[in-house]
PDB file of N, CA and C in Angstrom:
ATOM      1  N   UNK A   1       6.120  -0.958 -18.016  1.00  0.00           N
ATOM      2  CA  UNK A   1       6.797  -1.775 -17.038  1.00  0.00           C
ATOM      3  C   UNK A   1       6.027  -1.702 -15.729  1.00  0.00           C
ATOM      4  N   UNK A   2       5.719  -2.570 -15.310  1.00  0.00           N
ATOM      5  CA  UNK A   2       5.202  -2.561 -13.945  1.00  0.00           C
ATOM      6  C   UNK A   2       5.474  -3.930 -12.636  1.00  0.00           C
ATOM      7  N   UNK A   3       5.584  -3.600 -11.582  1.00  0.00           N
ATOM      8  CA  UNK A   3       6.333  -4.201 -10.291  1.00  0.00           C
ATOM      9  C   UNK A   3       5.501  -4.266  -9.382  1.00  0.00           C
ATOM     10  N   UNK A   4       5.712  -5.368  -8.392  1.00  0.00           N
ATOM     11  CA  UNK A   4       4.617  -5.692  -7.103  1.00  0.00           C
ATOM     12  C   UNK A   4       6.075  -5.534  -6.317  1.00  0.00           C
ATOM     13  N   UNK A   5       5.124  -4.593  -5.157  1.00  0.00           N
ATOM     14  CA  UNK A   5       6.129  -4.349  -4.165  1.00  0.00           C
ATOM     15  C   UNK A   5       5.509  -4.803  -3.205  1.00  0.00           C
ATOM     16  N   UNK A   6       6.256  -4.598  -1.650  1.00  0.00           N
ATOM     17  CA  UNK A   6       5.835  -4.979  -0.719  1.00  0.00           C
ATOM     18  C   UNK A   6       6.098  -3.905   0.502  1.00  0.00           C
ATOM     19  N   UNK A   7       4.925  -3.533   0.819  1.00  0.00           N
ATOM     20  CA  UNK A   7       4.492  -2.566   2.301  1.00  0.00           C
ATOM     21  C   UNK A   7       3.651  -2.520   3.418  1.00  0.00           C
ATOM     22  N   UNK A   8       4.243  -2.733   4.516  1.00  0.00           N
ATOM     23  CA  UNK A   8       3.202  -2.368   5.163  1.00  0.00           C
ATOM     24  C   UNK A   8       2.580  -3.862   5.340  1.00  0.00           C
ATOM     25  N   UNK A   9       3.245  -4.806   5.317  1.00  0.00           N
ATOM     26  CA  UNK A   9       2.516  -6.096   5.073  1.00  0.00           C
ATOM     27  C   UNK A   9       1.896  -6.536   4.090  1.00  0.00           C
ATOM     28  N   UNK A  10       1.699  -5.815   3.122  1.00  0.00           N
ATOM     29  CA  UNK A  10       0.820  -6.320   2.076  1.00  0.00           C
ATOM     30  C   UNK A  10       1.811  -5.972   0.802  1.00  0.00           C
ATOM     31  N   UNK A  11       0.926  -6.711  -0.313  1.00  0.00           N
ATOM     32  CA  UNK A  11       1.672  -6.592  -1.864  1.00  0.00           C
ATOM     33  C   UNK A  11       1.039  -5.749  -2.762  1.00  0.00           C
ATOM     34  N   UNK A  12       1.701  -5.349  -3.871  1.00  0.00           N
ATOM     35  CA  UNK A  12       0.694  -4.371  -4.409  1.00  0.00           C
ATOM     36  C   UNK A  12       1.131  -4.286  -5.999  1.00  0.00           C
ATOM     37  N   UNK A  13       0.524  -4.305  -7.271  1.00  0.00           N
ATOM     38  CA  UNK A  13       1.169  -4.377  -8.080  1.00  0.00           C
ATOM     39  C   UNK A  13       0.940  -2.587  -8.577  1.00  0.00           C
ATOM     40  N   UNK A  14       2.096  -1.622  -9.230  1.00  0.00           N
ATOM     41  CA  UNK A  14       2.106  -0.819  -9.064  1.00  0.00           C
ATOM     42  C   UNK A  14       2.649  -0.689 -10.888  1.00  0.00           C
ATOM     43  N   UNK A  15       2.408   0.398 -11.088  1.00  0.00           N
ATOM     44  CA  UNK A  15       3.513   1.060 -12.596  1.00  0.00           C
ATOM     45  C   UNK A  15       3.303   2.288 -12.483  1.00  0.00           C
ATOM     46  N   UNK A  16       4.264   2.299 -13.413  1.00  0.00           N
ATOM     47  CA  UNK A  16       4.774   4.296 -13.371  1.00  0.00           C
ATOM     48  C   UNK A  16       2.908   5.382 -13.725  1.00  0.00           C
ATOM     49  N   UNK A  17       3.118   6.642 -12.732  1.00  0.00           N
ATOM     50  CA  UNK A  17       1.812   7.413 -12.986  1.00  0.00           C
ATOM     51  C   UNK A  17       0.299   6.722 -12.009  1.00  0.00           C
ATOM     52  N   UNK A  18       1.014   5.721 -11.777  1.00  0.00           N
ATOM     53  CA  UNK A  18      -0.210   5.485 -10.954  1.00  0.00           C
ATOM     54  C   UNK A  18      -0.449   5.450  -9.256  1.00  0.00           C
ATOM     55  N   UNK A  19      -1.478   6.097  -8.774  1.00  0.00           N
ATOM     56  CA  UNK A  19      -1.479   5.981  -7.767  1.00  0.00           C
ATOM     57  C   UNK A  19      -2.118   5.266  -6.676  1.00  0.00           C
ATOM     58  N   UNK A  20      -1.647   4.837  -5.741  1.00  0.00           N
ATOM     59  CA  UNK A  20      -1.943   3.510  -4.498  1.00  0.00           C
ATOM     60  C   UNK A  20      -1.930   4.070  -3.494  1.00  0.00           C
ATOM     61  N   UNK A  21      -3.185   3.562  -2.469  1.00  0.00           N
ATOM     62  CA  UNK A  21      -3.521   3.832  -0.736  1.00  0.00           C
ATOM     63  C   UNK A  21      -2.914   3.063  -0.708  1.00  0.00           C
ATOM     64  N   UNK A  22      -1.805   2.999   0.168  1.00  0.00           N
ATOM     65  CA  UNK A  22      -1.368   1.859   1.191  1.00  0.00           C
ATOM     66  C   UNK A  22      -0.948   1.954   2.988  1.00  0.00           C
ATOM     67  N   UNK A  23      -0.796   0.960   3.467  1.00  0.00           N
ATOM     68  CA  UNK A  23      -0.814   1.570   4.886  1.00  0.00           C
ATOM     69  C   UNK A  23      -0.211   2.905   5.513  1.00  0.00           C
ATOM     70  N   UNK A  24      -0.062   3.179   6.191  1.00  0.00           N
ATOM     71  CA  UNK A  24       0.273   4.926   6.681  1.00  0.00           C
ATOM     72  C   UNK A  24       1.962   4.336   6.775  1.00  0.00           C
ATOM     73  N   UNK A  25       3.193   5.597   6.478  1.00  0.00           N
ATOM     74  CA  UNK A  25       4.191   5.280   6.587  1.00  0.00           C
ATOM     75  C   UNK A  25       4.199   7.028   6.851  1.00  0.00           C
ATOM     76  N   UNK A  26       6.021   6.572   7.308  1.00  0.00           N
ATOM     77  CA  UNK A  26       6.188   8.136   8.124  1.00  0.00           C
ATOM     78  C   UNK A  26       6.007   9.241   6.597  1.00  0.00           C
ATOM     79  N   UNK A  27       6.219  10.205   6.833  1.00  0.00           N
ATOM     80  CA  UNK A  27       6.806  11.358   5.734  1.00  0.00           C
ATOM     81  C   UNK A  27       5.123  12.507   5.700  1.00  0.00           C
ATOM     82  N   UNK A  28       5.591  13.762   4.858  1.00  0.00           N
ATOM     83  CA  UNK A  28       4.844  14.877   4.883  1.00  0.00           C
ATOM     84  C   UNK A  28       4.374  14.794   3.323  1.00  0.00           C
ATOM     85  N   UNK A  29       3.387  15.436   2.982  1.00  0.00           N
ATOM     86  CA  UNK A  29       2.934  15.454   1.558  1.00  0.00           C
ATOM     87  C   UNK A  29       3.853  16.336   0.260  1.00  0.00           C
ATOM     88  N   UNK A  30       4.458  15.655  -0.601  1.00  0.00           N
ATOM     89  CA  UNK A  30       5.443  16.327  -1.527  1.00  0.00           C
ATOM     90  C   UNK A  30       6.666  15.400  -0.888  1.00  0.00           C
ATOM     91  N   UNK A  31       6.912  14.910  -0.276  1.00  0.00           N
ATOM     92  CA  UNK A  31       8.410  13.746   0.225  1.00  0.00           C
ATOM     93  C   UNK A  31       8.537  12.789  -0.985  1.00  0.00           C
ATOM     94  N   UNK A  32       9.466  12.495  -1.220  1.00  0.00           N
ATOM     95  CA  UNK A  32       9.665  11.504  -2.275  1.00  0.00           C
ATOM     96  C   UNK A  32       9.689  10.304  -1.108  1.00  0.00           C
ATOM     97  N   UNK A  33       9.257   9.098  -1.541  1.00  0.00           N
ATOM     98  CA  UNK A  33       9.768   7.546  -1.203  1.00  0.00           C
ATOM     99  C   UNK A  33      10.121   6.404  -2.012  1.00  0.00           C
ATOM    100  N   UNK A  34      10.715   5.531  -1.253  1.00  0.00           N
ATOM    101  CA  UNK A  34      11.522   4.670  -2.655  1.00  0.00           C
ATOM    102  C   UNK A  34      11.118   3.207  -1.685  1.00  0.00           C
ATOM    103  N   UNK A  35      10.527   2.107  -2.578  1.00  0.00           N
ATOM    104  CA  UNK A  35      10.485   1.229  -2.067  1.00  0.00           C
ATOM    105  C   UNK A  35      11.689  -0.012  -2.589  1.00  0.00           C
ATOM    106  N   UNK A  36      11.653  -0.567  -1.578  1.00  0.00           N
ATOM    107  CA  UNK A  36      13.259  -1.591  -1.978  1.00  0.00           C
ATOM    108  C   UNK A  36      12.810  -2.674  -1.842  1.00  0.00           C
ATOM    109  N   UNK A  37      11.289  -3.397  -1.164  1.00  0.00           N
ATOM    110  CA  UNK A  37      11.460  -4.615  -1.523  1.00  0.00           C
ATOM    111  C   UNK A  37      10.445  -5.082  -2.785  1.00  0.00           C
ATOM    112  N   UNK A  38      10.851  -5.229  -3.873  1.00  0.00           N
ATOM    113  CA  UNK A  38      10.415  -5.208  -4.735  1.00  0.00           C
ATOM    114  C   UNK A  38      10.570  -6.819  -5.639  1.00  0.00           C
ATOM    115  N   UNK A  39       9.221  -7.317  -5.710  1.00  0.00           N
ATOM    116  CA  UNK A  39       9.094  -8.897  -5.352  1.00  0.00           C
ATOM    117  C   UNK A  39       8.663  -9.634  -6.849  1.00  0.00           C
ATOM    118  N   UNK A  40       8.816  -8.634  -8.032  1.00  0.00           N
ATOM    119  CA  UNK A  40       8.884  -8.783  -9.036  1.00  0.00           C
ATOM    120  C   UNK A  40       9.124  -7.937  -9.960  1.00  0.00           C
ATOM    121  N   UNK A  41       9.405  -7.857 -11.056  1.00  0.00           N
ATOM    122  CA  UNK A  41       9.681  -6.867 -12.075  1.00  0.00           C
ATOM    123  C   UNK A  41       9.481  -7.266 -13.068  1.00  0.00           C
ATOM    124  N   UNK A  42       8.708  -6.786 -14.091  1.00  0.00           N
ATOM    125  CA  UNK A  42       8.147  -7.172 -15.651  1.00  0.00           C
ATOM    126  C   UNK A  42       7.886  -6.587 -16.572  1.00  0.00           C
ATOM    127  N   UNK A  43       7.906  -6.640 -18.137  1.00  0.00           N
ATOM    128  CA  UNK A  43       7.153  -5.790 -18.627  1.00  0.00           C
ATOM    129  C   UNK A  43       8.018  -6.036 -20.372  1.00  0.00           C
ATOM    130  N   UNK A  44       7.529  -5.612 -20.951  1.00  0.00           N
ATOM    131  CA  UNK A  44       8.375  -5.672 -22.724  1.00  0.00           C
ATOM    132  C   UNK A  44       8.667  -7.027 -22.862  1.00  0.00           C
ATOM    133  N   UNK A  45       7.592  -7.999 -22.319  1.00  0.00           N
ATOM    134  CA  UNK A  45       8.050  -9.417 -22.734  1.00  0.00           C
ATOM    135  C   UNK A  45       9.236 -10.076 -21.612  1.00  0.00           C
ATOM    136  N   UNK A  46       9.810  -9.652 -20.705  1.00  0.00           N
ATOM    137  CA  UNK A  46      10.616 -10.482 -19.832  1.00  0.00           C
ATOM    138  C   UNK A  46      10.247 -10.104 -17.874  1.00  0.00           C
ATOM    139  N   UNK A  47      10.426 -11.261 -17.158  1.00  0.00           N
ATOM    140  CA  UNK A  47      10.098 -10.968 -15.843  1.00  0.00           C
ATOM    141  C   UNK A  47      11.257 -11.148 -14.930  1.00  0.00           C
ATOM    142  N   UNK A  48      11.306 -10.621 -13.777  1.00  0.00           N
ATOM    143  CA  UNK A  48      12.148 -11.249 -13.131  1.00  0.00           C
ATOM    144  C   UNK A  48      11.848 -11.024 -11.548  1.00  0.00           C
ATOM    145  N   UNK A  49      11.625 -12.226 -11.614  1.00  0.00           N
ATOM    146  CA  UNK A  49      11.432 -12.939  -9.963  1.00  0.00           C
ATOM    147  C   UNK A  49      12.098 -12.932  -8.836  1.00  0.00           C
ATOM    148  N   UNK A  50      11.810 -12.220  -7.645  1.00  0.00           N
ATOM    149  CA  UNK A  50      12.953 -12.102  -6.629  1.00  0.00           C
ATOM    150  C   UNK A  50      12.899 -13.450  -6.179  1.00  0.00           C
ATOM    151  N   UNK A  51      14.332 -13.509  -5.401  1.00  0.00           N
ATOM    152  CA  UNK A  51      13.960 -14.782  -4.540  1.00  0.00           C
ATOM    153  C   UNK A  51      14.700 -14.281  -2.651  1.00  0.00           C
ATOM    154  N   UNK A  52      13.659 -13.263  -2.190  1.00  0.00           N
ATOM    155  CA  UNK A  52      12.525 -12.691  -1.985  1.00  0.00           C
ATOM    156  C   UNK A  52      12.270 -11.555  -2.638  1.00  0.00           C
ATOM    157  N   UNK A  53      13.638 -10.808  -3.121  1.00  0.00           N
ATOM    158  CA  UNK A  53      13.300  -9.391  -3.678  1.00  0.00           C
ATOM    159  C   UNK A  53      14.511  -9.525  -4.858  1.00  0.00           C
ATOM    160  N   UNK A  54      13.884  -8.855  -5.405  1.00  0.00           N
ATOM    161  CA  UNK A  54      14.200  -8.538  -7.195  1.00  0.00           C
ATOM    162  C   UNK A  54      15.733  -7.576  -6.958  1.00  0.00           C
ATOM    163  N   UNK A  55      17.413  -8.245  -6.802  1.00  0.00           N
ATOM    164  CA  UNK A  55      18.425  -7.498  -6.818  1.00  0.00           C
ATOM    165  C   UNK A  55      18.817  -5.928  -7.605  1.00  0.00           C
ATOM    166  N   UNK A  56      18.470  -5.072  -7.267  1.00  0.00           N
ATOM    167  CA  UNK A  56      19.026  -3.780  -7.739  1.00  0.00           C
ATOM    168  C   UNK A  56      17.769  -2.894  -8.255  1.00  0.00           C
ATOM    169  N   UNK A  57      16.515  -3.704  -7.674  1.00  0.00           N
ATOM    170  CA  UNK A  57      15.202  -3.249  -8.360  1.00  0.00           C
ATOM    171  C   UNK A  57      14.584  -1.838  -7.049  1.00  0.00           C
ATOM    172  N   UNK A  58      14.221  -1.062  -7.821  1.00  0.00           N
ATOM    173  CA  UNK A  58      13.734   0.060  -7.031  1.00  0.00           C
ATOM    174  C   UNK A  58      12.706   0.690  -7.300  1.00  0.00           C
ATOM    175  N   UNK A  59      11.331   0.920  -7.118  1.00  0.00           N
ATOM    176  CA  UNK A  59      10.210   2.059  -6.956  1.00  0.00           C
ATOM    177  C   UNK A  59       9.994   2.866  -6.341  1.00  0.00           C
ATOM    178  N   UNK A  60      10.431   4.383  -7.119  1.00  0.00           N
ATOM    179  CA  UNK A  60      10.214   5.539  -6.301  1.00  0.00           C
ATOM    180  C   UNK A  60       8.997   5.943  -6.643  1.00  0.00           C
ATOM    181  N   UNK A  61       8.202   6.731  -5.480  1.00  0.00           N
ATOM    182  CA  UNK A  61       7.076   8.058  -5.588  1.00  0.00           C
ATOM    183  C   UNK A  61       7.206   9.234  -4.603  1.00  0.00           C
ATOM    184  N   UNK A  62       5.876   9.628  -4.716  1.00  0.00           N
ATOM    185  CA  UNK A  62       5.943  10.886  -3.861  1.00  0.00           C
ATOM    186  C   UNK A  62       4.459  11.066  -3.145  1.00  0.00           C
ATOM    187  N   UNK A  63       4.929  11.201  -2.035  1.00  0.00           N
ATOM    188  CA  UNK A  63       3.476  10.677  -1.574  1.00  0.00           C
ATOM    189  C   UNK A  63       2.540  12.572  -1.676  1.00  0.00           C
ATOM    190  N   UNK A  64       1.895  11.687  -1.733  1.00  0.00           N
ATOM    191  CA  UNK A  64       0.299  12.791  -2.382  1.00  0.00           C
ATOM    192  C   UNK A  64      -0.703  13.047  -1.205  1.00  0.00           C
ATOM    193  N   UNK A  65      -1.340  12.571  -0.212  1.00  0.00           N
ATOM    194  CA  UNK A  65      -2.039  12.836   0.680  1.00  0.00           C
ATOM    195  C   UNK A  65      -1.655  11.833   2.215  1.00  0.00           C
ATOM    196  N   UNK A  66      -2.209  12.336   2.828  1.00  0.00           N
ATOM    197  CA  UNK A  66      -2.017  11.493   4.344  1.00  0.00           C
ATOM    198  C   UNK A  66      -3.364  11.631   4.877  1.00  0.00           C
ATOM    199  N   UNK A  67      -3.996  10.779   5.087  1.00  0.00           N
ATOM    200  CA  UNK A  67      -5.393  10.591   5.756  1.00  0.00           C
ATOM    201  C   UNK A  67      -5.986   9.503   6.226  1.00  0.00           C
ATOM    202  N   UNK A  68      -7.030   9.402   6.734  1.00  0.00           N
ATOM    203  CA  UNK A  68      -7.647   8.511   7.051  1.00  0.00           C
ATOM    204  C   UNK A  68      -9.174   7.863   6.287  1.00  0.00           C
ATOM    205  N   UNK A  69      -9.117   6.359   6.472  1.00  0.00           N
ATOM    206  CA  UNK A  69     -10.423   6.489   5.177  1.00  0.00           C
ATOM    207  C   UNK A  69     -11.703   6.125   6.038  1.00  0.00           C
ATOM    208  N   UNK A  70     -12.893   5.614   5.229  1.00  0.00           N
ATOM    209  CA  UNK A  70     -14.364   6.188   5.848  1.00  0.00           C
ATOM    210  C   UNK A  70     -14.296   5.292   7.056  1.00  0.00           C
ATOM    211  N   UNK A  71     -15.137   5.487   8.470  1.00  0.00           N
ATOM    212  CA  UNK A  71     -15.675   4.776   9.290  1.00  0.00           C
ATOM    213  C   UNK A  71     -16.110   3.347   8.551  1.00  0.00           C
ATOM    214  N   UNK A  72     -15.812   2.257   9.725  1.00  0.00           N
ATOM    215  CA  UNK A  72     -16.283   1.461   9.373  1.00  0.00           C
ATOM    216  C   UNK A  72     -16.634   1.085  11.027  1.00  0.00           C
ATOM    217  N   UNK A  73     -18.301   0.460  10.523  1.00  0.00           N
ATOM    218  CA  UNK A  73     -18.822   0.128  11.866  1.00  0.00           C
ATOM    219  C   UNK A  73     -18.795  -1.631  12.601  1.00  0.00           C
ATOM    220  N   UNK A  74     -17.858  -2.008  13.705  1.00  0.00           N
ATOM    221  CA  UNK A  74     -17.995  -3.241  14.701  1.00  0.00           C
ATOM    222  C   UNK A  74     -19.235  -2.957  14.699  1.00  0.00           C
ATOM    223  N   UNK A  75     -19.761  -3.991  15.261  1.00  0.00           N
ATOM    224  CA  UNK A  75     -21.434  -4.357  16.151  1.00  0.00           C
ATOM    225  C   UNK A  75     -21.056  -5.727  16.339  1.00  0.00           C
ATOM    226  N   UNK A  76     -21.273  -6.026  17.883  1.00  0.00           N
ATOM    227  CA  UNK A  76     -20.821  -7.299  17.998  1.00  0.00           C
ATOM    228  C   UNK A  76     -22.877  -7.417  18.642  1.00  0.00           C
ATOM    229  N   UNK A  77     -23.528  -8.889  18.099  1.00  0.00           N
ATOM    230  CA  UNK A  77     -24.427  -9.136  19.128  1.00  0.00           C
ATOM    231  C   UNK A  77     -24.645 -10.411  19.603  1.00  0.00           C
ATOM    232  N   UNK A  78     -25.243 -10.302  20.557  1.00  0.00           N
ATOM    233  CA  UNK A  78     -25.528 -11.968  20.908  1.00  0.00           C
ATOM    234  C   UNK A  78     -26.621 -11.907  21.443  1.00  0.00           C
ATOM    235  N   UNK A  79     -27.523 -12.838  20.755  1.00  0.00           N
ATOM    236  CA  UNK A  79     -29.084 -12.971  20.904  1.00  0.00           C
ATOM    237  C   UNK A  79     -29.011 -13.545  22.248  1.00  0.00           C
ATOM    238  N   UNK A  80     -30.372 -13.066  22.941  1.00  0.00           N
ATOM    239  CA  UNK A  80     -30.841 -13.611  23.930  1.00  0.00           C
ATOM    240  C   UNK A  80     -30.309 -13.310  25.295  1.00  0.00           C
ATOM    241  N   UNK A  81     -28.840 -12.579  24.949  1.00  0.00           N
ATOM    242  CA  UNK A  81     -28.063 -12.499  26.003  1.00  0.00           C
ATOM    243  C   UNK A  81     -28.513 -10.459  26.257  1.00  0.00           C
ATOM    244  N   UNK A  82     -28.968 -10.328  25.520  1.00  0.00           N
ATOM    245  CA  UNK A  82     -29.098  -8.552  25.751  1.00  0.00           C
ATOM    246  C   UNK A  82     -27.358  -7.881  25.466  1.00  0.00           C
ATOM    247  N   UNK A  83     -26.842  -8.507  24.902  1.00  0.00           N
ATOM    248  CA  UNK A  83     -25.601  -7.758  24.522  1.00  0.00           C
ATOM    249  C   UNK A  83     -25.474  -7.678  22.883  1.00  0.00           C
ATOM    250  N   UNK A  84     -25.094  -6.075  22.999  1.00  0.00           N
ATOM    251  CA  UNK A  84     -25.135  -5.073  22.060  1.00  0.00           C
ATOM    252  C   UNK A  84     -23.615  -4.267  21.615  1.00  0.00           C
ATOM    253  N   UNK A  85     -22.818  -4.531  21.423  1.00  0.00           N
ATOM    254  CA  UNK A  85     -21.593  -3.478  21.483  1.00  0.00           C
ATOM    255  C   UNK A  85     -21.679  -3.069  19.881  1.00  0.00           C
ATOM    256  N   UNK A  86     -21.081  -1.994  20.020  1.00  0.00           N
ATOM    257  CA  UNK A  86     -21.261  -0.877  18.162  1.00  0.00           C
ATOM    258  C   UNK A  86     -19.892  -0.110  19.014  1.00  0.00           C
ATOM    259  N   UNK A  87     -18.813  -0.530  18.075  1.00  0.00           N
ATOM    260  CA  UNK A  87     -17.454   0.467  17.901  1.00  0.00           C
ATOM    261  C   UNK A  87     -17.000   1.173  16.174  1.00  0.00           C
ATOM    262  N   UNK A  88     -16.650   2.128  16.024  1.00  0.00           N
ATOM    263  CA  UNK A  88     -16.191   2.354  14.949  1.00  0.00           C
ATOM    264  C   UNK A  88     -14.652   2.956  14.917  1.00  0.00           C
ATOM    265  N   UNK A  89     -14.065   2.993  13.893  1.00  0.00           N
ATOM    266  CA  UNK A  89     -12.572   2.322  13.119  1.00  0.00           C
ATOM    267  C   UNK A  89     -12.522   3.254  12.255  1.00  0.00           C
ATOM    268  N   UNK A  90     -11.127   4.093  11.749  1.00  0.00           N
ATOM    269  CA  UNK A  90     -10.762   5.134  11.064  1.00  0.00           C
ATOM    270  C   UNK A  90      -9.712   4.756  11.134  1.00  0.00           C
ATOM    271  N   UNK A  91      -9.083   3.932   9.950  1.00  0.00           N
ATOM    272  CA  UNK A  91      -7.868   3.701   9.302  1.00  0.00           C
ATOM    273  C   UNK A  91      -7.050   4.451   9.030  1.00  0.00           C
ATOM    274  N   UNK A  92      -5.875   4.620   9.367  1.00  0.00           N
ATOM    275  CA  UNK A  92      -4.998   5.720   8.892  1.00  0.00           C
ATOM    276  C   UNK A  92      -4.537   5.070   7.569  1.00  0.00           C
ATOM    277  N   UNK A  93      -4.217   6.382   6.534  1.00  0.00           N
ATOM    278  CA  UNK A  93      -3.336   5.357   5.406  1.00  0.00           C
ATOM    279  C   UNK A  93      -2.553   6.593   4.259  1.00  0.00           C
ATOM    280  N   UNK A  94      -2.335   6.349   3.371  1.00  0.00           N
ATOM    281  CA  UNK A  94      -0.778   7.118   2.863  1.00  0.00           C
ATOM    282  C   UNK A  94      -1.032   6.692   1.206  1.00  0.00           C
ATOM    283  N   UNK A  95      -1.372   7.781   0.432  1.00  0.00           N
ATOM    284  CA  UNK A  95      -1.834   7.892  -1.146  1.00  0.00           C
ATOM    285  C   UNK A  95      -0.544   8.178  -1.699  1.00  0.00           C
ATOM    286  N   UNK A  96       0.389   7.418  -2.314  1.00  0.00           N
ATOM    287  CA  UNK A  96       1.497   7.591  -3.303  1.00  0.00           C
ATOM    288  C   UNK A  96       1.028   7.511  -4.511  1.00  0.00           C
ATOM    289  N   UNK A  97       1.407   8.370  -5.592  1.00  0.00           N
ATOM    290  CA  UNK A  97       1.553   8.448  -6.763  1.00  0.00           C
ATOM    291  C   UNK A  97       3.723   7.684  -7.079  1.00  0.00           C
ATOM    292  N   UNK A  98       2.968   6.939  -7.766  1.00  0.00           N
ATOM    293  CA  UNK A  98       4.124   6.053  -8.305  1.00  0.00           C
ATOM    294  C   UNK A  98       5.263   7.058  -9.518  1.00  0.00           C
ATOM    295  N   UNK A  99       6.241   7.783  -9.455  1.00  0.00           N
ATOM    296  CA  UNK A  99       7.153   7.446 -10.293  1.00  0.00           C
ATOM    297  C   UNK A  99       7.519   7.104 -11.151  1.00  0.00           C
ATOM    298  N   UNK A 100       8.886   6.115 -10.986  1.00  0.00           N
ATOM    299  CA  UNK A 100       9.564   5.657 -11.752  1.00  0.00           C
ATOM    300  C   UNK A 100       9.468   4.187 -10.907  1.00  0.00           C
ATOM    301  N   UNK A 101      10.068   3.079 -12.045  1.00  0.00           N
ATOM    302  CA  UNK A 101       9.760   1.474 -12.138  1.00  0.00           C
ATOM    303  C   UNK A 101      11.305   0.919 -12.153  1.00  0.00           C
ATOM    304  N   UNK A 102      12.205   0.734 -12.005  1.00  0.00           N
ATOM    305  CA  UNK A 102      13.457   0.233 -12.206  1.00  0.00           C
ATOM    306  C   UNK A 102      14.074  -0.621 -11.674  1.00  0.00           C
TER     307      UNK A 102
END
């Protein structure tokens, strides 16, 4: 059985045992979380479609790490003009191991 939820702005299709980076959310490592908006549900041959979220549908996990992932480097340039800017970016973000599907 597996479900696309929704976090953090984005969608994600998820099933039981597996685990997903998704944006940083509050909690400590070993916390259980349960997501509620859950924007489809499928699996053994039948689906069911929220209209926005799937009634009585729930995905719990437990989140597994809290970190941040690799640098990524801006460089803005513009020829001719002698401008040079270089910034770099360290994403925060939040590794759940998925649960249960229901």
């Amino acid at each position: 059985m597996f479900a696309v939820i929704k976090t953090g702005g984005k969608q994600y299709l998820v099933s039981s045992g597996q685990k997903i980076k998704i944006e940083k959310i509050e909690g400590k490592e070993g916390d259980k979380v349960n997501f509620k908006d859950v924007l489809l549900l499928a699996g053994e041959g039948n689906a069911k479609i929220g209209n926005p979220n799937v009634a009585g549908a729930s995905v719990s996990g437990e989140i597994v790490k809290q970190a941040r992932s690799k640098k990524v480097i801006v460089f803005k340039y513009h020829s001719k003009a002698r401008v040079r800017k270089t910034k770099g970016h360290r994403q925060y973000f939040t590794e759940v191991k998925i649960n249960d599907v229901k």
